[in-house]
N, C-alpha and C. Protein backbone atom coordinates (compact mmCIF):
# COMPACT_ATOMS: atom_id res chain seq x y z
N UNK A 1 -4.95 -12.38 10.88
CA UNK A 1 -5.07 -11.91 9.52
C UNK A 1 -3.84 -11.06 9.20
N UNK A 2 -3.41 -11.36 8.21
CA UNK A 2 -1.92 -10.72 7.74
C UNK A 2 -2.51 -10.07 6.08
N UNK A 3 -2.39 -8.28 6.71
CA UNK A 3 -2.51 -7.09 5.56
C UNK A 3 -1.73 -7.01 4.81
N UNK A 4 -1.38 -7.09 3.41
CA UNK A 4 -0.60 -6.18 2.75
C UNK A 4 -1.14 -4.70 2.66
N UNK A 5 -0.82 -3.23 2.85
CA UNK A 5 -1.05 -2.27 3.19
C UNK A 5 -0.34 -1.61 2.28
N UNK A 6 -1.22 -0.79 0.94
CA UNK A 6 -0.48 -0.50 -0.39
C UNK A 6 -0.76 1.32 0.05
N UNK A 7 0.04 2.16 -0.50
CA UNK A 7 -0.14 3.60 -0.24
C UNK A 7 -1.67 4.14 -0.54
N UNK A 8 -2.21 3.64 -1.24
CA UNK A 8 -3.81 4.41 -1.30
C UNK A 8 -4.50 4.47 -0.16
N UNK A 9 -4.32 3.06 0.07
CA UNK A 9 -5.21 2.91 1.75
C UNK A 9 -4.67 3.78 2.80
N UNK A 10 -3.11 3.44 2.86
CA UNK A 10 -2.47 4.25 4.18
C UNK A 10 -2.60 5.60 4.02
N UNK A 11 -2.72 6.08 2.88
CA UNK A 11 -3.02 7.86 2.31
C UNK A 11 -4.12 8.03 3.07
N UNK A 12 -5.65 7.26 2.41
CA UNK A 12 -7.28 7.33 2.63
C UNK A 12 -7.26 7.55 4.65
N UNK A 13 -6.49 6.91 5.45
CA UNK A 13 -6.40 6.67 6.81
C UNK A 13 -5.34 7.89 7.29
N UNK A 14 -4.61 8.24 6.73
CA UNK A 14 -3.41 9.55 7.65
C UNK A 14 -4.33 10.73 6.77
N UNK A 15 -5.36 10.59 5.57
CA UNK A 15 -5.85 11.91 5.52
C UNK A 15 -7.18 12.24 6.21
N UNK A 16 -7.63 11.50 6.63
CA UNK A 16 -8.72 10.93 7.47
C UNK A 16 -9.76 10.98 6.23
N UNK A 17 -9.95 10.37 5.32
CA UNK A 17 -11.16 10.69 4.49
C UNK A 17 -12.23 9.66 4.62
N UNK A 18 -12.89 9.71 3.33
CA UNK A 18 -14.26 9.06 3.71
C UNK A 18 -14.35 7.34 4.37
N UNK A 19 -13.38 6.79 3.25
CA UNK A 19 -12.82 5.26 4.02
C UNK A 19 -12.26 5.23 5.59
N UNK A 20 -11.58 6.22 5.87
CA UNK A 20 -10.61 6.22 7.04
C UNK A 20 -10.86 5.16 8.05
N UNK A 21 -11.85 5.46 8.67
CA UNK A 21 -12.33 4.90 9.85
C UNK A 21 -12.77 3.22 9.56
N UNK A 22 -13.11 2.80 8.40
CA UNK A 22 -13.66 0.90 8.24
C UNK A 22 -11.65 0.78 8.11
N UNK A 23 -11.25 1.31 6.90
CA UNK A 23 -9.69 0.68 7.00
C UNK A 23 -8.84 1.01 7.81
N UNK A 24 -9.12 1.75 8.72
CA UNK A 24 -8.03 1.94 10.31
C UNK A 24 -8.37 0.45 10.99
N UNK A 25 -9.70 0.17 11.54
CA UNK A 25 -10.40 -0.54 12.08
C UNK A 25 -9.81 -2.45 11.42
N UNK A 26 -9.51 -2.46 10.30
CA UNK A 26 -9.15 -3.41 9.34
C UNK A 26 -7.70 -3.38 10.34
N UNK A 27 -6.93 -2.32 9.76
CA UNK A 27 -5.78 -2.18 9.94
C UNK A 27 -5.35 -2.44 11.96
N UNK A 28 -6.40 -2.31 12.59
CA UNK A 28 -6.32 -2.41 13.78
C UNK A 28 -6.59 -3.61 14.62
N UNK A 29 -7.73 -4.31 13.54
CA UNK A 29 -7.76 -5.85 13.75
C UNK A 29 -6.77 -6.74 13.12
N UNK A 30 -5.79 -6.51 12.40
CA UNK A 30 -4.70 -7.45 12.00
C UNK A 30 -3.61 -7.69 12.44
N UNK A 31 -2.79 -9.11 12.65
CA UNK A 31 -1.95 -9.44 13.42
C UNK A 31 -1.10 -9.17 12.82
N UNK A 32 -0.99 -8.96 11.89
CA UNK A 32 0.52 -8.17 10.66
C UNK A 32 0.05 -7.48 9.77
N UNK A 33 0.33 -6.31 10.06
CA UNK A 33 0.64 -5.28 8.42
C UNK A 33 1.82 -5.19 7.57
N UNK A 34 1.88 -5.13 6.79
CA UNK A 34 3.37 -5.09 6.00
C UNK A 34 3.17 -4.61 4.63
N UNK A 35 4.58 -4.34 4.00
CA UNK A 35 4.34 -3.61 3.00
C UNK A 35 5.62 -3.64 2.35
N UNK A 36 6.10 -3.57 0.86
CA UNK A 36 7.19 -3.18 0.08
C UNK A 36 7.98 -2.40 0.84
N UNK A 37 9.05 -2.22 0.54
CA UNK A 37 9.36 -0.67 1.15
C UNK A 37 9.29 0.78 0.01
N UNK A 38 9.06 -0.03 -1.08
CA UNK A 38 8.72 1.16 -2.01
C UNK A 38 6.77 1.93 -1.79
N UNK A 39 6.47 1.36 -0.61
CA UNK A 39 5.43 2.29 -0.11
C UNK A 39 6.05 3.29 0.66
N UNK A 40 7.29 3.57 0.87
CA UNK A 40 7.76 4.95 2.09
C UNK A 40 8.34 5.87 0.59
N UNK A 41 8.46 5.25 -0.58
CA UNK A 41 8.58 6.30 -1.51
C UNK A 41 7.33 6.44 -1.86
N UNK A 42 6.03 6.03 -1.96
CA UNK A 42 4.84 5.83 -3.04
C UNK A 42 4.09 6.77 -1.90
N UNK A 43 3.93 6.63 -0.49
CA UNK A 43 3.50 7.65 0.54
C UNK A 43 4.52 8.86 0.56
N UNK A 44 5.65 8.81 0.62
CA UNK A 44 6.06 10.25 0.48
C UNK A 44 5.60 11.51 -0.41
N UNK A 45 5.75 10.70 -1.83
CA UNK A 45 5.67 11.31 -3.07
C UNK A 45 4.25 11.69 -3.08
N UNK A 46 3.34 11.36 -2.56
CA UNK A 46 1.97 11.46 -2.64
C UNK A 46 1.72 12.89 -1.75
N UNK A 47 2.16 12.57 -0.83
CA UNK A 47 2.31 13.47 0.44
C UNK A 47 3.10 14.82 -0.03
N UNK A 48 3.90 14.80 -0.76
CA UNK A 48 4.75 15.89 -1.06
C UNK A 48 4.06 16.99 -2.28
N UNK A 49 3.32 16.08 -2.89
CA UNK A 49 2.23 16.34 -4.08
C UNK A 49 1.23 17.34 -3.27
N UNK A 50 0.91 16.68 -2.17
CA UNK A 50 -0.22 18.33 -0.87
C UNK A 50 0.49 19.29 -1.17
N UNK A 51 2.28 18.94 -0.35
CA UNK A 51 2.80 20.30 -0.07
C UNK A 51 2.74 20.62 -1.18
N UNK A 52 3.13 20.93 -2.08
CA UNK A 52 3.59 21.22 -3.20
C UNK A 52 1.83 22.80 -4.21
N UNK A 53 0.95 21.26 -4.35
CA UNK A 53 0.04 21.54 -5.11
C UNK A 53 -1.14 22.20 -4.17
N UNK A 54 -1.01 21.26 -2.97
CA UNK A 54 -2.51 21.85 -2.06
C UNK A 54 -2.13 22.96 -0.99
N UNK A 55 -0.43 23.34 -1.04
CA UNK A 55 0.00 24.56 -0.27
C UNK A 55 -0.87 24.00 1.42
N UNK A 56 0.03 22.81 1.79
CA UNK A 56 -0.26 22.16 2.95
C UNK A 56 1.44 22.03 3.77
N UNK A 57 0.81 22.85 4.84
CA UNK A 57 2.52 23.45 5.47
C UNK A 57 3.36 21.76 5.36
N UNK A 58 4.53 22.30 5.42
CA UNK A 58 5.28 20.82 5.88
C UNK A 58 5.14 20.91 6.90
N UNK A 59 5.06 21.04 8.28
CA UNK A 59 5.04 20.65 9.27
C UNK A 59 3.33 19.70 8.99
N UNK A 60 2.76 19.97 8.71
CA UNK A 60 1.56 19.34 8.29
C UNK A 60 1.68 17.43 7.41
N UNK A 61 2.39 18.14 6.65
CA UNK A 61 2.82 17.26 5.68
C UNK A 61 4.08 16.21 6.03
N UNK A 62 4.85 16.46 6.88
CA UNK A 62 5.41 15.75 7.51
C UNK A 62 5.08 14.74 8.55
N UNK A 63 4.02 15.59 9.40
CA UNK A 63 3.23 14.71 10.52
C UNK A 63 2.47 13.60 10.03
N UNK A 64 1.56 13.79 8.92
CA UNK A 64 1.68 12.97 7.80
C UNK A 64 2.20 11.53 7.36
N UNK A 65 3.54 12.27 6.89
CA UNK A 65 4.17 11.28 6.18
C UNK A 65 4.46 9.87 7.51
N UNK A 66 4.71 11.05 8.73
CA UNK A 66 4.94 9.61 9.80
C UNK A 66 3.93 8.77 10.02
N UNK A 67 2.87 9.35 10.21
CA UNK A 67 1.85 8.50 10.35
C UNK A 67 1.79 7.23 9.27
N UNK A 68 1.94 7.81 8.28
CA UNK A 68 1.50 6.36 7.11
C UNK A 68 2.72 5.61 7.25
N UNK A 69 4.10 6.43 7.54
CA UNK A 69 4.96 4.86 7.30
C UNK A 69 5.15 4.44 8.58
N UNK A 70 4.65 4.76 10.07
CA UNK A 70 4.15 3.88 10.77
C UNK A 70 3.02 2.76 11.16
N UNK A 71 2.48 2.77 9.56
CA UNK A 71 1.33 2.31 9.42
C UNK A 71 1.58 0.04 9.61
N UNK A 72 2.26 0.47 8.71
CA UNK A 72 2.88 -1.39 8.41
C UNK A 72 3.51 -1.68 9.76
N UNK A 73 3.65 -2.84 10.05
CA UNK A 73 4.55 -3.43 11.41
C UNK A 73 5.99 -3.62 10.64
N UNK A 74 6.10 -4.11 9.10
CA UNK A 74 7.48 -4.44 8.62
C UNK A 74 7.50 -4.16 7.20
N UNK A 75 8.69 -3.62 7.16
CA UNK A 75 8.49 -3.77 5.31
C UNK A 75 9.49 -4.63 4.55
N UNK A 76 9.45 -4.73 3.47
CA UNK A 76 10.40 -6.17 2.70
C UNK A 76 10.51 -5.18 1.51
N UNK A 77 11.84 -5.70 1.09
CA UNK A 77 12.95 -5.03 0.48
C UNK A 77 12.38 -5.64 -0.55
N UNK A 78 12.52 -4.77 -1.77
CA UNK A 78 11.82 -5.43 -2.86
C UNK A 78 13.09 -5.92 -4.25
N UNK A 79 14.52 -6.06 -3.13
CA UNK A 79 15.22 -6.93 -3.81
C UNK A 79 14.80 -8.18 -3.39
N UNK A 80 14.04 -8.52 -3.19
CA UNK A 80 13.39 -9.75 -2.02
C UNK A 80 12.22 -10.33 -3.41
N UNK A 81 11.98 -9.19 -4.11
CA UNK A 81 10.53 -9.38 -4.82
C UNK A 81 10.53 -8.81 -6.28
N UNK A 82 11.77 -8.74 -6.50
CA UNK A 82 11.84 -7.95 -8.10
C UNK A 82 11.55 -8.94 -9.05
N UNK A 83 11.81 -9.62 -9.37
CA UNK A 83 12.30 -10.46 -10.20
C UNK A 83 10.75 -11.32 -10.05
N UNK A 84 10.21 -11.70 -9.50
CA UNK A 84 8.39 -12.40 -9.79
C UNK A 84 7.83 -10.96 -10.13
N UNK A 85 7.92 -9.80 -9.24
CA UNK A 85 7.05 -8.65 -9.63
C UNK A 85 7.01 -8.65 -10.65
N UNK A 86 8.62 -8.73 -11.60
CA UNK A 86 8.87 -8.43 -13.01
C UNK A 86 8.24 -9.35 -13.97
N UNK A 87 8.12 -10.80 -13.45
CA UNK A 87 7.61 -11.26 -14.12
C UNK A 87 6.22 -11.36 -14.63
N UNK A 88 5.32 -11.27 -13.32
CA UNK A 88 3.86 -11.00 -13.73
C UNK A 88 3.35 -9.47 -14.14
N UNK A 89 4.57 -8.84 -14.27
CA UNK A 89 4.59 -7.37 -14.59
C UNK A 89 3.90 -7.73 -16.27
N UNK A 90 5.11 -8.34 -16.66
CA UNK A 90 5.34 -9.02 -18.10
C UNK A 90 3.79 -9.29 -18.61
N UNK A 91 3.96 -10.63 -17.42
CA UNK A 91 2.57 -11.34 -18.15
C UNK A 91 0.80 -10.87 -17.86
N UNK A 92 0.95 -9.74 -16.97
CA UNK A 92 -0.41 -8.79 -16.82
C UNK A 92 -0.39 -7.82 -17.72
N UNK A 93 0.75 -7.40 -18.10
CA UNK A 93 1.06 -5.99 -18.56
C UNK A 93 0.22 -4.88 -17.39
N UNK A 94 1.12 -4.67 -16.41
CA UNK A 94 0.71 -4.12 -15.41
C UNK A 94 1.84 -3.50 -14.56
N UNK A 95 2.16 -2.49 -14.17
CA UNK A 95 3.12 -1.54 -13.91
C UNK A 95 3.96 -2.38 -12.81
N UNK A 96 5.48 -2.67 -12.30
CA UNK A 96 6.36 -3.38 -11.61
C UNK A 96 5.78 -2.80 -10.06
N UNK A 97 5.82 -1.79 -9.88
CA UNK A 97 5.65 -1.20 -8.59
C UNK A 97 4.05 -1.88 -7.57
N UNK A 98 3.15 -1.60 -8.78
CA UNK A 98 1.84 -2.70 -8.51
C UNK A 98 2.00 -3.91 -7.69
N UNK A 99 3.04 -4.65 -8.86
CA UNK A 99 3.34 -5.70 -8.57
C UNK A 99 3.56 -6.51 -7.26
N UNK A 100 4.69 -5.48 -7.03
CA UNK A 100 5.41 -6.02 -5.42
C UNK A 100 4.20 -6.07 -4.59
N UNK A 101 3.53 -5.68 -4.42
CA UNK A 101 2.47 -5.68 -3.12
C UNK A 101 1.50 -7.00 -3.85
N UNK A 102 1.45 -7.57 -4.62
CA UNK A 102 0.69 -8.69 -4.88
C UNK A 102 1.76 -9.98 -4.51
N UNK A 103 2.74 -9.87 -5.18
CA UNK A 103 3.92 -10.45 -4.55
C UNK A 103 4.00 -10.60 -3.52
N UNK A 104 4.27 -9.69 -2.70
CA UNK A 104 4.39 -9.81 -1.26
C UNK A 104 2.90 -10.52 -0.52
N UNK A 105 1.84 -10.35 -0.96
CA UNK A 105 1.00 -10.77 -0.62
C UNK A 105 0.90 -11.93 -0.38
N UNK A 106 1.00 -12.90 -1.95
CA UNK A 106 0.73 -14.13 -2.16
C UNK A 106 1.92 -15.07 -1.50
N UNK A 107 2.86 -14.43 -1.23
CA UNK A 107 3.84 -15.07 -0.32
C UNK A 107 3.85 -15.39 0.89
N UNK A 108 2.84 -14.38 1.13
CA UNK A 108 2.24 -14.18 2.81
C UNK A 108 0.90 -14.41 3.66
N UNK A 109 0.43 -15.11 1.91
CA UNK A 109 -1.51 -15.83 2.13
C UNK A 109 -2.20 -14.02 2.98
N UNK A 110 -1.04 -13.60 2.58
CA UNK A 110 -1.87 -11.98 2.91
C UNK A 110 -3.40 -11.08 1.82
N UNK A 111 -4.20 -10.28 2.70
CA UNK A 111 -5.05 -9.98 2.21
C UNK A 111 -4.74 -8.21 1.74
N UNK A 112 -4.75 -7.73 0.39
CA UNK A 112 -4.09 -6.83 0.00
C UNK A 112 -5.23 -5.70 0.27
N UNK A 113 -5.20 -4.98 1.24
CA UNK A 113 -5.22 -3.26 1.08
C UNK A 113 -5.32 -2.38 0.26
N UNK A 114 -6.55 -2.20 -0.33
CA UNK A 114 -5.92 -0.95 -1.54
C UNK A 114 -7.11 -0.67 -1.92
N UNK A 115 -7.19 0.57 -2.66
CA UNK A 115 -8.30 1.58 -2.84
C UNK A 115 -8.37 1.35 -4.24
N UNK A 116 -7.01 0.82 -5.20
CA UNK A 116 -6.86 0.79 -5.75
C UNK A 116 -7.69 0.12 -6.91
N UNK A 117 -8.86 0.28 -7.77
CA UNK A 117 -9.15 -0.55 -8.46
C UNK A 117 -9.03 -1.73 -9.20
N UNK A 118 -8.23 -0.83 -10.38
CA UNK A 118 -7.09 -1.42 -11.37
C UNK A 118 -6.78 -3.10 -10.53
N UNK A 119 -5.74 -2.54 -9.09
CA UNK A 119 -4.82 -3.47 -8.45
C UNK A 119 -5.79 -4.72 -7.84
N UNK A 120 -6.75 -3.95 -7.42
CA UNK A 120 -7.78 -5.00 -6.57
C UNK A 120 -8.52 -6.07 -7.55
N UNK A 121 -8.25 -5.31 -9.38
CA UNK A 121 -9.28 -6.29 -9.80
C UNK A 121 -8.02 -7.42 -10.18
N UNK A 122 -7.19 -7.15 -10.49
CA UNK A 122 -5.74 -7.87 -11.00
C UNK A 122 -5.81 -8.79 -9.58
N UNK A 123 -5.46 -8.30 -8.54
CA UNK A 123 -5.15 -9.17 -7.39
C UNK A 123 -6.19 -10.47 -7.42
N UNK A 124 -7.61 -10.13 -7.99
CA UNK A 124 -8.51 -10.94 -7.58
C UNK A 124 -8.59 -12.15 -8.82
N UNK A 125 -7.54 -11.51 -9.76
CA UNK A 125 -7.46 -12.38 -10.88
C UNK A 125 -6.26 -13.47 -10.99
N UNK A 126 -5.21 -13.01 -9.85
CA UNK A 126 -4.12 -13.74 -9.21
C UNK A 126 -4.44 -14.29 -8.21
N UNK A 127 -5.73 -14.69 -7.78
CA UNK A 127 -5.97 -15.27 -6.39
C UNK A 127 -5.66 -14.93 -5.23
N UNK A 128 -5.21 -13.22 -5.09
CA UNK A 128 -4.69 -12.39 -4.11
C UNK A 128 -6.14 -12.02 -3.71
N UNK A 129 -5.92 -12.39 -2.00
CA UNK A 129 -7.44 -12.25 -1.26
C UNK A 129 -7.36 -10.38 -1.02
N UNK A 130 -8.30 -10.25 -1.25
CA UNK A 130 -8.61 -8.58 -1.02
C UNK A 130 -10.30 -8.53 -0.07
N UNK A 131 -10.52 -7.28 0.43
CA UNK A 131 -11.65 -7.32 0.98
C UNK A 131 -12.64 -6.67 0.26
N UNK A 132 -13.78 -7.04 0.31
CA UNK A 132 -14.77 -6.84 -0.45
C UNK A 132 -15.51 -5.22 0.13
């Protein structure tokens, strides 16, 4: 089984919250994880949002950040994926960044990762397999 692995999920698993443990377990049974590489900005920025707002040391927040972007086995350059992202960006009216991880998905008969509503109901409307 080949994951696409979008920052909500890898957040829900390096913060240990209520999901953590079924999507580690996901993430632990799959023969590939992978991901944009605009998830090591989309996990940073998230992560930096603790330090910042939840006054969560950086050393905290750093340990963190490694964890999630050791999360994927590979990531793909999303000069690799701009240009379809952009396009079903267009025709969903649905944010570019979204995109790439459906992209990358459907390229990869991959099953997309995400906590994400919005993304999960779109994916399921692009024939992007997600888990129930």
């Amino acid at each position: 089984m080949i994951i696409v692995l979008d920052a909500s999920a890898a957040l829900e698993v390096v913060l240990r919250r209520e999901k953590a443990s079924k999507l580690a377990d996901i993430l632990c049974g799959a023969d590939w994880v992978i991901a944009p590489t605009l998830f090591v900005s989309e996990v940073s920025n998230a992560i930096w949002k603790y330090y910042k707002l939840a006054n969560i040391s950086f050393e905290v927040c750093e340990k963190w950040l490694d964890q999630a972007v050791a999360l994927p086995d590979e990531l793909f350059n999303e000069v690799d994926l701009y240009k379809e992202a952009f396009m079903l960006s267009c025709k969903m009216n649905h944010p570019v960044y979204d995109m790439m991880y459906l992209v990358l998905a459907k390229r990869n008969n991959a099953i997309l990762l995400s906590l994400d509503q919005k993304l999960l109901q779109l994916a399921r409307k692009l024939f992007v397999r997600t888990l129930k």
